[in-house]
Protein backbone atom coordinates (compact mmCIF):
# COMPACT_ATOMS: atom_id res chain seq x y z
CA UNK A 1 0.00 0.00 0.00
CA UNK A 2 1.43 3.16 -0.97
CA UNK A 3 1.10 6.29 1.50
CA UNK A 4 -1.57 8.06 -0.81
CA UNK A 5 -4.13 4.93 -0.86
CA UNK A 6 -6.74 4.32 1.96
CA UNK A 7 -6.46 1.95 4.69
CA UNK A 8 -9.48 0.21 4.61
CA UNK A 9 -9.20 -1.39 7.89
CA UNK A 10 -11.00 -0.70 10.83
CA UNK A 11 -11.26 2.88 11.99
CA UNK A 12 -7.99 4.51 13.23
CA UNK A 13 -8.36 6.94 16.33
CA UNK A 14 -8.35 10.87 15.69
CA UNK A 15 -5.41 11.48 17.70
CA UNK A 16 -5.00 15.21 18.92
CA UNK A 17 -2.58 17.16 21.12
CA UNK A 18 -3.42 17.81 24.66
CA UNK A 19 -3.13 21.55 24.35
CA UNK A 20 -5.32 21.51 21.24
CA UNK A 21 -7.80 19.67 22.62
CA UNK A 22 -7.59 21.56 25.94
CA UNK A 23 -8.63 24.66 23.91
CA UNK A 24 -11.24 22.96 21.92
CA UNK A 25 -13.10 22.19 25.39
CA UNK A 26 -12.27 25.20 27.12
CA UNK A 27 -10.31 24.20 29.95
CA UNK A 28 -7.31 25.48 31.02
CA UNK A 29 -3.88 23.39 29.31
CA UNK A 30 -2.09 22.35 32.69
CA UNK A 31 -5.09 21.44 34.40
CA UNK A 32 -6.16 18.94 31.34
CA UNK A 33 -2.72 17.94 30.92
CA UNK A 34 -2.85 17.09 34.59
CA UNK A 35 -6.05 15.51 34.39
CA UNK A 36 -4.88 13.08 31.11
CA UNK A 37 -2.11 12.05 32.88
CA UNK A 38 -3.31 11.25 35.95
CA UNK A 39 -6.59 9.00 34.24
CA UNK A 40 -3.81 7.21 32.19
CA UNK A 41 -4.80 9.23 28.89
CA UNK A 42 -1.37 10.51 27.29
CA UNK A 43 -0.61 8.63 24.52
CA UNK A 44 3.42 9.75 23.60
CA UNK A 45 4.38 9.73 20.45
CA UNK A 46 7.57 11.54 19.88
CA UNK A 47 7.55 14.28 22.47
CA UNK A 48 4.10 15.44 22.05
CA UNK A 49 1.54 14.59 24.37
CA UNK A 50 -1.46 13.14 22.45
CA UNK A 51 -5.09 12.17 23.56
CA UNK A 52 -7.34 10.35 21.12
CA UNK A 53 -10.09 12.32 20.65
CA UNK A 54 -12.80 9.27 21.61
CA UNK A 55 -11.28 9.81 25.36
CA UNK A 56 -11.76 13.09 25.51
CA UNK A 57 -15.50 12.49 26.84
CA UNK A 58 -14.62 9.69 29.20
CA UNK A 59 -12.34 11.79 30.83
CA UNK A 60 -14.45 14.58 31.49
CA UNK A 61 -16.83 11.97 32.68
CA UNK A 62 -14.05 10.97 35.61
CA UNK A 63 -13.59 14.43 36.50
CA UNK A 64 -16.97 15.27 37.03
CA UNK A 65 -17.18 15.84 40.67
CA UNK A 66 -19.94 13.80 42.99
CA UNK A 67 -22.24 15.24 45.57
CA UNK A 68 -20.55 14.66 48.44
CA UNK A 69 -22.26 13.55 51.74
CA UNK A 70 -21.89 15.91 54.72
CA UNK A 71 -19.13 15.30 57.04
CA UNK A 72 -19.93 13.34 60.30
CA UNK A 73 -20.30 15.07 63.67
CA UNK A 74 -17.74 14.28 65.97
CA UNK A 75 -19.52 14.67 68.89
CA UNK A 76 -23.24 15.43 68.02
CA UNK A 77 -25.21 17.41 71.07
CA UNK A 78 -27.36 14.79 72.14
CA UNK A 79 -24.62 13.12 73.52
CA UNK A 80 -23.52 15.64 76.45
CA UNK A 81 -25.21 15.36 79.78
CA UNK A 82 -25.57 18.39 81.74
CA UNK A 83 -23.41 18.00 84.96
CA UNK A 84 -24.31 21.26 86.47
CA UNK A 85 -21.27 24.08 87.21
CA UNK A 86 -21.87 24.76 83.75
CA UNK A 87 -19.54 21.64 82.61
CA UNK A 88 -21.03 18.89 80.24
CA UNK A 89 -19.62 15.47 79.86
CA UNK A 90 -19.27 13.23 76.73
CA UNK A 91 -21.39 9.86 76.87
CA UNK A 92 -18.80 8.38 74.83
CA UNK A 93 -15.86 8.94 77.51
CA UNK A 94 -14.28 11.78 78.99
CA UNK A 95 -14.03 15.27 77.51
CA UNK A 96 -11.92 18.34 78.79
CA UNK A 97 -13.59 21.28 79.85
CA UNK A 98 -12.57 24.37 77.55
CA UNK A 99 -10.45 27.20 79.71
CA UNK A 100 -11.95 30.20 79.69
């Protein structure tokens, strides 16, 4: 096959530099490059950083971020007991009283 006929094979990925592609999403080129790299992304071919273009989505996917729960309470009110002299005590063991 010379280089000017068609490969008629299955379909090659569009490969496309990570700063191009950065700019075609609108994201800023470290953090994509960052992002690529760290999802296992960067394809390397000669020194430039590539991404094929069909991973561009499932990327973005990863990085969405998740609804996070809300953080525990350590200590939640219901479980102080009033001891009187203004001190409260932790049902779950012993708890130093703040200094004033």
């Amino acid at each position: 096959m010379s280089k000017y006929e068609s490969f008629d094979g299955p379909s090659l990925p569009r490969l496309l530099a990570l700063d191009d592609a950065a700019d075609q999403i609108g994201v800023p080129r470290a953090a994509f490059r960052q992002a690529a790299e760290q999802h296992g992304f960067i394809i390397k071919i000669g020194r430039k950083p590539l991404i094929n273009s069909a991973d561009i989505e499932r990327l973005i996917r990863k990085c969405q971020a998740r609804k996070r729960s809300p953080p525990p309470q350590i200590c939640p009110p219901s479980s102080l007991v009033h001891q009187g002299h203004g001190q409260s005590r932790h049902l779950n063991g012993p708890h130093k009283p703040q200094r004033s």
